[in-house]
Protein backbone atom coordinates (compact mmCIF):
# COMPACT_ATOMS: atom_id res chain seq x y z
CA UNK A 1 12.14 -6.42 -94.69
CA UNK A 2 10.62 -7.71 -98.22
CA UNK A 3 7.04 -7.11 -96.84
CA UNK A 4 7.53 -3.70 -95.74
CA UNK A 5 9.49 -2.91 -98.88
CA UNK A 6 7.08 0.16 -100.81
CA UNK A 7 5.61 -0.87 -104.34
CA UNK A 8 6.57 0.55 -107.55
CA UNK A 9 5.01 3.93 -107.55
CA UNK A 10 5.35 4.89 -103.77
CA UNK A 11 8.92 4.44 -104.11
CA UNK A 12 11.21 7.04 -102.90
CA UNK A 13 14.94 7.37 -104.35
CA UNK A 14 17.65 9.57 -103.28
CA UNK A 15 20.20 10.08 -105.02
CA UNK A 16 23.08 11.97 -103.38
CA UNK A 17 26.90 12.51 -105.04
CA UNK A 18 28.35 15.82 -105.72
CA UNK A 19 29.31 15.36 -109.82
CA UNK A 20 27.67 12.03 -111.36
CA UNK A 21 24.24 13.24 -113.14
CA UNK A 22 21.82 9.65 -111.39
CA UNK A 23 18.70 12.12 -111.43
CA UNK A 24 19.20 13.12 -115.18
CA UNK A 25 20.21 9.23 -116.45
CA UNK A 26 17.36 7.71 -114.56
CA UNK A 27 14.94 10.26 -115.48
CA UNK A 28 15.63 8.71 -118.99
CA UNK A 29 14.55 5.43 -118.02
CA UNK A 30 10.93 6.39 -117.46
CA UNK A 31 11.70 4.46 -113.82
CA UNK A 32 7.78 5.01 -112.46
CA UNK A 33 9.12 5.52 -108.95
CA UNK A 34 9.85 8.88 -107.18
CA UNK A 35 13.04 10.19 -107.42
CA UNK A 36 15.49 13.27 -106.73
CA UNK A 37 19.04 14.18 -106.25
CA UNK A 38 21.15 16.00 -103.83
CA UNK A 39 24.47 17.56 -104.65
CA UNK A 40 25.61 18.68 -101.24
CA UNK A 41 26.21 17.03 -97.35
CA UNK A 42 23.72 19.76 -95.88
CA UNK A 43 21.12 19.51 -98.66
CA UNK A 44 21.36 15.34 -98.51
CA UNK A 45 21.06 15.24 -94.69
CA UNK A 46 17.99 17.71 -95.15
CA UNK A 47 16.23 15.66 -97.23
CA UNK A 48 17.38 11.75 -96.26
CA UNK A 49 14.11 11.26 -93.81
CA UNK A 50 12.27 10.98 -97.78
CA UNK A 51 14.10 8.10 -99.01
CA UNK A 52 12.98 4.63 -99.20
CA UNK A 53 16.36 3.91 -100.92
CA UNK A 54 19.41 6.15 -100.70
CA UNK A 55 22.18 5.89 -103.76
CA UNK A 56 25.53 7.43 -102.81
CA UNK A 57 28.72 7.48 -102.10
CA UNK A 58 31.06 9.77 -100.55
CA UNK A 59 28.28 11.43 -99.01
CA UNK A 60 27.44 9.01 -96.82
CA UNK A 61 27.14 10.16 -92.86
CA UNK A 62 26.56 7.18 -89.89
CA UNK A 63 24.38 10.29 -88.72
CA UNK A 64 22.44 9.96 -91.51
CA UNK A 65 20.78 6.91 -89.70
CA UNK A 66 18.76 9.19 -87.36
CA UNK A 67 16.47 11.18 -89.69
CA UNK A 68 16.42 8.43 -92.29
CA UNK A 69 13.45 6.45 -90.81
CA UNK A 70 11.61 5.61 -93.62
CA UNK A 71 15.36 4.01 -95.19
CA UNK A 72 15.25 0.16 -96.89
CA UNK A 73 17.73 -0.19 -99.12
CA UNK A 74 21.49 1.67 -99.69
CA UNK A 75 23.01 1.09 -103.03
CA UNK A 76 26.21 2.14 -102.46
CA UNK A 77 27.20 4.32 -106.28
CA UNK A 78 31.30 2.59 -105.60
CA UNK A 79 32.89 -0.90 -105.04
CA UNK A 80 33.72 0.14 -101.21
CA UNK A 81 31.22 -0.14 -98.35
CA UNK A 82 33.73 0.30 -95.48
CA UNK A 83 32.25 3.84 -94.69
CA UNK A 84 29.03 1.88 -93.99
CA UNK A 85 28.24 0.27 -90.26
CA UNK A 86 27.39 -2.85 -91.46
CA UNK A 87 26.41 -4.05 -88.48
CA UNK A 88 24.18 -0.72 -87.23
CA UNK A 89 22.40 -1.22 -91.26
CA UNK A 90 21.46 -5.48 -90.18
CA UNK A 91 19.84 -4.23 -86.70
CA UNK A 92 17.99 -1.44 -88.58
CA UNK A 93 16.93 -3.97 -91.44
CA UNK A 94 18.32 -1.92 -94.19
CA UNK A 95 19.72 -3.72 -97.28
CA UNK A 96 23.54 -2.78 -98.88
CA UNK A 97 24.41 -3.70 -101.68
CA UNK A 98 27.49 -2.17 -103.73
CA UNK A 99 28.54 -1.42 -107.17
CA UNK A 100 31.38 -3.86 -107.58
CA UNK A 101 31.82 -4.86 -111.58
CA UNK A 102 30.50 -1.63 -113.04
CA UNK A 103 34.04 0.00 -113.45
CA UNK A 104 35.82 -2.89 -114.39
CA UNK A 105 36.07 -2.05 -118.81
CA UNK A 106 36.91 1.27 -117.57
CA UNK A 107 39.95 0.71 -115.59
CA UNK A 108 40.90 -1.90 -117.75
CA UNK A 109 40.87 0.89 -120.28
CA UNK A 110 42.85 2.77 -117.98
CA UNK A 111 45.42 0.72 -117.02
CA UNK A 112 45.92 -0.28 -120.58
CA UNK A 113 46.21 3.89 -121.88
CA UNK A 114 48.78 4.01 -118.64
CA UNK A 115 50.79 1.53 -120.53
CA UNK A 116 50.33 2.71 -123.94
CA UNK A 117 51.12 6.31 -122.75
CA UNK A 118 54.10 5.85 -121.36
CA UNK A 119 56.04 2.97 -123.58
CA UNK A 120 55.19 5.45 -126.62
CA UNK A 121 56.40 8.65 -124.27
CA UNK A 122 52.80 10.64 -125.08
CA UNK A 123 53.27 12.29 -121.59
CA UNK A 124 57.15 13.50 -123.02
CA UNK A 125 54.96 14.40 -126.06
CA UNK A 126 52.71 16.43 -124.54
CA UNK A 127 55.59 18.25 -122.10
CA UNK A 128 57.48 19.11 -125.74
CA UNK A 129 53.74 20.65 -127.55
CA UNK A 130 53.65 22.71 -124.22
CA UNK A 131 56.93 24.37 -124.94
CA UNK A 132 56.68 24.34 -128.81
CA UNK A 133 59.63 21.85 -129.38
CA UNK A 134 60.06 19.76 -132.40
CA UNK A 135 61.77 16.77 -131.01
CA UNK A 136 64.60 15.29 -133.43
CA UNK A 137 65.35 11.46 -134.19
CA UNK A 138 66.87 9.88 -131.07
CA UNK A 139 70.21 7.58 -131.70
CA UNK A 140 69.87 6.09 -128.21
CA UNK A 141 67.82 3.10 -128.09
CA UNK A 142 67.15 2.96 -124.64
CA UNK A 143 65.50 6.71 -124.69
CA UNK A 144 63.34 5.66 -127.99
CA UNK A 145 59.24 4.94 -127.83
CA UNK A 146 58.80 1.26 -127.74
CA UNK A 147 56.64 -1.72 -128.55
CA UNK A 148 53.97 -3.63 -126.55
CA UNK A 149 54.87 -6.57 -128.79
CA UNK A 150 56.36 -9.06 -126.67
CA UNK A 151 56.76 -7.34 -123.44
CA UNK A 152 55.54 -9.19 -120.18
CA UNK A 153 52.72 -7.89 -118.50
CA UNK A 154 52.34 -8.79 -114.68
CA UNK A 155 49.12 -7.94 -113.07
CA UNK A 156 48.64 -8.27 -109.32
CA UNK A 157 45.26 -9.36 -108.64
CA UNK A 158 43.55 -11.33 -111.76
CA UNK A 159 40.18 -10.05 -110.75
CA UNK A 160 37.16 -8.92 -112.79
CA UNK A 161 39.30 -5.55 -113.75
CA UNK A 162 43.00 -7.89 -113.96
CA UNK A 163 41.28 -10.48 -116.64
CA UNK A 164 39.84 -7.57 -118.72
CA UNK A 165 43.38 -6.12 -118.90
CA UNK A 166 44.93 -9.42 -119.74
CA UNK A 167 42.59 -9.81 -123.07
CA UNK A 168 43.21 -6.18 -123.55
CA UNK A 169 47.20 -7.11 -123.01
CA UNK A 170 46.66 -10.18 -125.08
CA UNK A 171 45.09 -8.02 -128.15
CA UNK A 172 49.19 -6.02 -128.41
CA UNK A 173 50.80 -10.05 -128.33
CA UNK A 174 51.98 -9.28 -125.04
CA UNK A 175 52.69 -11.98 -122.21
CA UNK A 176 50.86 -12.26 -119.00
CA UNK A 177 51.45 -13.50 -116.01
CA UNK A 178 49.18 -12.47 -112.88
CA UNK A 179 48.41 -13.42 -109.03
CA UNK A 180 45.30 -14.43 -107.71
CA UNK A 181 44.60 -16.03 -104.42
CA UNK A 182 42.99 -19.20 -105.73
CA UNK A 183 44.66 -19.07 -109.28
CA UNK A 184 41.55 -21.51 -110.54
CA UNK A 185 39.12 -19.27 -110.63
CA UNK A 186 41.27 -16.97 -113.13
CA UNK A 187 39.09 -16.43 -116.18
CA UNK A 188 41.34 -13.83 -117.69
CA UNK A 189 43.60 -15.27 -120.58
CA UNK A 190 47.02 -15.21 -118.51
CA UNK A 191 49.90 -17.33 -119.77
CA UNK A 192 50.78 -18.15 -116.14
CA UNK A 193 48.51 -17.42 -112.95
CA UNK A 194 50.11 -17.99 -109.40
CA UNK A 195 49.37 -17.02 -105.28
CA UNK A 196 50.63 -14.30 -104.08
CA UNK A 197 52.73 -15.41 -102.28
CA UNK A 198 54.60 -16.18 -105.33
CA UNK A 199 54.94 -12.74 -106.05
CA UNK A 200 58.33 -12.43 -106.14
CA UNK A 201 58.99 -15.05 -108.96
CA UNK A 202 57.12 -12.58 -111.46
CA UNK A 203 58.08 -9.36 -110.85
CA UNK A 204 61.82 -9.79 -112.33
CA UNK A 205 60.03 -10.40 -115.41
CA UNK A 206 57.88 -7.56 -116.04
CA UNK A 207 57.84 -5.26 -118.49
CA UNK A 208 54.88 -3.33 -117.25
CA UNK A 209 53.47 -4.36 -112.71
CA UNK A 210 50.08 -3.42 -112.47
CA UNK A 211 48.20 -3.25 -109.51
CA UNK A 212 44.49 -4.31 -109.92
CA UNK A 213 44.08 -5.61 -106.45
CA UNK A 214 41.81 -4.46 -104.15
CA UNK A 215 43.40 -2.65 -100.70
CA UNK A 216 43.43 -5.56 -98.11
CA UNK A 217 45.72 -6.19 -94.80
CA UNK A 218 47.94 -8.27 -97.85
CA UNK A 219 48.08 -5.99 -100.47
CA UNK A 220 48.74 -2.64 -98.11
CA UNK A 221 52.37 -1.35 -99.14
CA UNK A 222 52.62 -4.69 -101.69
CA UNK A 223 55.41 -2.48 -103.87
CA UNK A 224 57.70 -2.08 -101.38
CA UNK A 225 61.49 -1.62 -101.60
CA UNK A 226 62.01 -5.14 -102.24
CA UNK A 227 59.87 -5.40 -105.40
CA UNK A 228 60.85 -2.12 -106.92
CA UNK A 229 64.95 -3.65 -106.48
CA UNK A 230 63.60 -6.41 -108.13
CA UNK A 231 62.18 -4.75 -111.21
CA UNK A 232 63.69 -4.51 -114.01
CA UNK A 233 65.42 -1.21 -114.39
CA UNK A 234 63.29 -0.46 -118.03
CA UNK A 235 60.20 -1.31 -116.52
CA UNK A 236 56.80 0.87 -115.58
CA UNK A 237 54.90 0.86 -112.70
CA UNK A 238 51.42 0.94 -113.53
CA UNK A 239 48.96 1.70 -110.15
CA UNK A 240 45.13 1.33 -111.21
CA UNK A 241 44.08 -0.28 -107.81
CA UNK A 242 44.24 2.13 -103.96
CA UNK A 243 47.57 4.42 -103.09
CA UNK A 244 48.40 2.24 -100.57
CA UNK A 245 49.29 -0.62 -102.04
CA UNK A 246 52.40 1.05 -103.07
CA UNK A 247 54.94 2.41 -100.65
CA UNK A 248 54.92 5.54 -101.80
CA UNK A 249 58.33 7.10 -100.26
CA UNK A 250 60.35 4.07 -101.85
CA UNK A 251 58.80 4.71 -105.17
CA UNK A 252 59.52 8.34 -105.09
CA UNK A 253 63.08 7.08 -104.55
CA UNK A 254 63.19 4.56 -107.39
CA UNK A 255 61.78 7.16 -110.39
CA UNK A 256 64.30 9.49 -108.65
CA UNK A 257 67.15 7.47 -109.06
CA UNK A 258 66.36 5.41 -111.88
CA UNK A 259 65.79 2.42 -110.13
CA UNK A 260 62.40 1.76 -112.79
CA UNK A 261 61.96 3.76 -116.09
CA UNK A 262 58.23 5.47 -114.80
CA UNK A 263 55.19 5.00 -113.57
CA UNK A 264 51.65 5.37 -114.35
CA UNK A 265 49.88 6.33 -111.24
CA UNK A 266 45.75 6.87 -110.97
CA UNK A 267 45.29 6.77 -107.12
CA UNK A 268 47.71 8.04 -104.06
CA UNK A 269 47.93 7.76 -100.50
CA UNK A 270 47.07 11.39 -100.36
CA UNK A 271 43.85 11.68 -102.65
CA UNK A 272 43.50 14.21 -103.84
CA UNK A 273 47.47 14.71 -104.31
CA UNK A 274 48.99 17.58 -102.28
CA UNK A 275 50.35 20.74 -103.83
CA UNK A 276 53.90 19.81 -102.12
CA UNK A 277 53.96 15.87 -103.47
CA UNK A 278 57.08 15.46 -105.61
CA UNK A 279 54.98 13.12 -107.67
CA UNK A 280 53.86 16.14 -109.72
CA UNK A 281 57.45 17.13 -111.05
CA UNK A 282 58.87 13.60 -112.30
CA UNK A 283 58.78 13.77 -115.69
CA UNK A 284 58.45 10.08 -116.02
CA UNK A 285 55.29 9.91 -113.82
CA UNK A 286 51.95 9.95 -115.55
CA UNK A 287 49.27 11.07 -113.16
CA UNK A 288 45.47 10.78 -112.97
CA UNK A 289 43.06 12.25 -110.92
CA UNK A 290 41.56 8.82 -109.51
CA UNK A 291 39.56 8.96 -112.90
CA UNK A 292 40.47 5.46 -114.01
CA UNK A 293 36.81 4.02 -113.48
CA UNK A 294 34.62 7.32 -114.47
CA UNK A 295 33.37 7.06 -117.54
CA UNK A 296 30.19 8.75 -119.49
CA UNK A 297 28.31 5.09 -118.85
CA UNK A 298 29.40 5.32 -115.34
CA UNK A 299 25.60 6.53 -114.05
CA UNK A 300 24.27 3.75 -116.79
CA UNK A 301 25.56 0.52 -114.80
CA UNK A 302 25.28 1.94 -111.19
CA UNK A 303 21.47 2.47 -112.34
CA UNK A 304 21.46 -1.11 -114.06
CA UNK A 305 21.72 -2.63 -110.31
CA UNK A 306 19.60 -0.04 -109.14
CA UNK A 307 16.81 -1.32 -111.38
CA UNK A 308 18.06 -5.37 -110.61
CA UNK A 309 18.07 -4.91 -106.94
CA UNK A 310 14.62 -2.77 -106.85
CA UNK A 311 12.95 -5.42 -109.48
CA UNK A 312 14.14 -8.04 -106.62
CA UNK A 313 12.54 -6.33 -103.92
CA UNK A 314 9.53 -5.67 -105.04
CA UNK A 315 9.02 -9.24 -106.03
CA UNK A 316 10.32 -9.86 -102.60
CA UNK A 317 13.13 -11.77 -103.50
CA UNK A 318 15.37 -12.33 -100.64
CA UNK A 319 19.14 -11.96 -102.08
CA UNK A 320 20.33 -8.70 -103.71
CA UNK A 321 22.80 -8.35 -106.64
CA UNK A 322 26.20 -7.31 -105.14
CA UNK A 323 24.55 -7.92 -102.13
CA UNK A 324 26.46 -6.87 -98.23
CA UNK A 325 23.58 -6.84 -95.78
């Protein structure tokens, strides 16, 4: 596939997502290839037979395949590839790779704003500017804004996004403990990393559970029942990784009831959320609109393995950053 790979300047790249500006960033770059961007499904399948290398996302259509028959490459703009037929992309001789790594400050960031937001009640905050109310001192402790200092932070999943949130965590003095299938390739500065099978042992002891894990057979439904009993009835749910790693019906059931103090929630089973999801009127639920990895230098380091991967190609180097097929 190297040797049939275009040179520099009789490059084509598509670019096709609905919202993130690739065209306009990588204009910027002076990139000496050709380039456009599509915005919609119709306009992208007009136009895919063009492409020498196709960068999207959510736009991405196994039928696609038949009018893209000049297609090399597929940088996929997200972590996920599972909308792509691997197999169909080897026997065509078209290269994936993904974007895995570019998001991981971001939801890092995330996760840690989650936190911040609701131990100091911003989201309570924000409900009393709303309705013009002055809140008074509070007498009872346990309804009081609180400290990170001290509090136990356990993350589930101490990959590239779990170890920036434990230095992050580490920054407020906080403790962390975190699971990771082979616990010694942790790099993140946890005071305690363990299988996950050991799951259980942490969770009585967090302060703040957040999920960083990708969505697996293992981690579907990993917040069930029996780990929300098991938390602590002051602690915060904090969901950064796919809506179904929670069980979503129990958790309803536990911010209902009491069960945990709130939750911090950036992805659901139902993306977006429906109109009719009681999610929306808990008072102690902090949602985001799956936003926890888009950023303003989101475009930046999808294009930074753009330009890696196209350098390698060119060159005719065999193995792709991020590489899948």
């Amino acid at each position: 596939m190297a040797e049939s790979f275009p040179s520099g300047s009789d490059t084509v790249v598509h670019f096709g997502h609905i919202a993130y500006r690739m065209e306009e960033r990588y204009a910027l770059r002076g990139p000496g290839v050709n380039y456009f961007q599509t915005w919609s499904p119709e306009e992208t399948m007009d136009r895919i037979g063009e492409a020498d290398v196709f960068v999207v996302s959510g736009f991405w259509d196994n039928a696609l395949l038949e009018r893209a028959s000049k297609l090399k490459y597929i940088q996929s703009i997200g972590a996920g590839y599972d909308q792509f037929p691997l197999d169909e992309l080897r026997d065509r001789g078209i290269r994936l790779a993904n974007a895995s790594g570019v998001n991981q400050n971001a939801v890092a960031e995330h996760a840690m704003s989650l936190m911040l937001g609701l131990n100091r009640h911003i989201h309570t905050g924000r409900d009393h500017q709303r309705n013009s109310k002055w809140r008074g001192m509070i007498g009872d402790l346990a309804m009081r804004e609180d400290e990170l200092l001290g509090k136990t932070l356990v993350i589930v999943g101490m990959g590239a996004i779990g170890s920036r949130l434990a230095r992050f965590a580490k920054a407020f003095d906080m403790r962390v403990l975190a699971t990771k299938r082979d616990p010694s390739t942790a790099v993140g500065p946890a005071d305690e990393v363990v299988t996950p099978d050991r799951l259980s042992d942490l969770v009585p002891q967090a302060d703040f559970l957040a999920l960083t894990c990708p969505l697996t057979p293992e981690t579907t439904n990993i917040v069930d029942a029996g780990v929300l009993v098991a938390m602590r009835q002051t602690s915060y749910l904090i969901n950064v990784a796919r809506g179904q790693c929670v069980d979503e019906p129990e958790l309803v059931k536990a911010l209902d009831s009491g069960e945990i103090s709130g939750a911090g929630i950036d992805h659901f089973w139902e993306d977006p959320l429906g109109a009719n999801s009681p999610f929306w009127g808990m008072t102690n639920v902090i949602i985001t609109p799956h936003t926890g990895g888009e950023t303003r230098l989101y475009e930046e380091r999808v294009i930074d393995i753009l330009d890696d991967n196209l350098g390698r190609l060119w060159s005719g180097e065999s193995e792709l950053r991020n590489q899948i097929v």
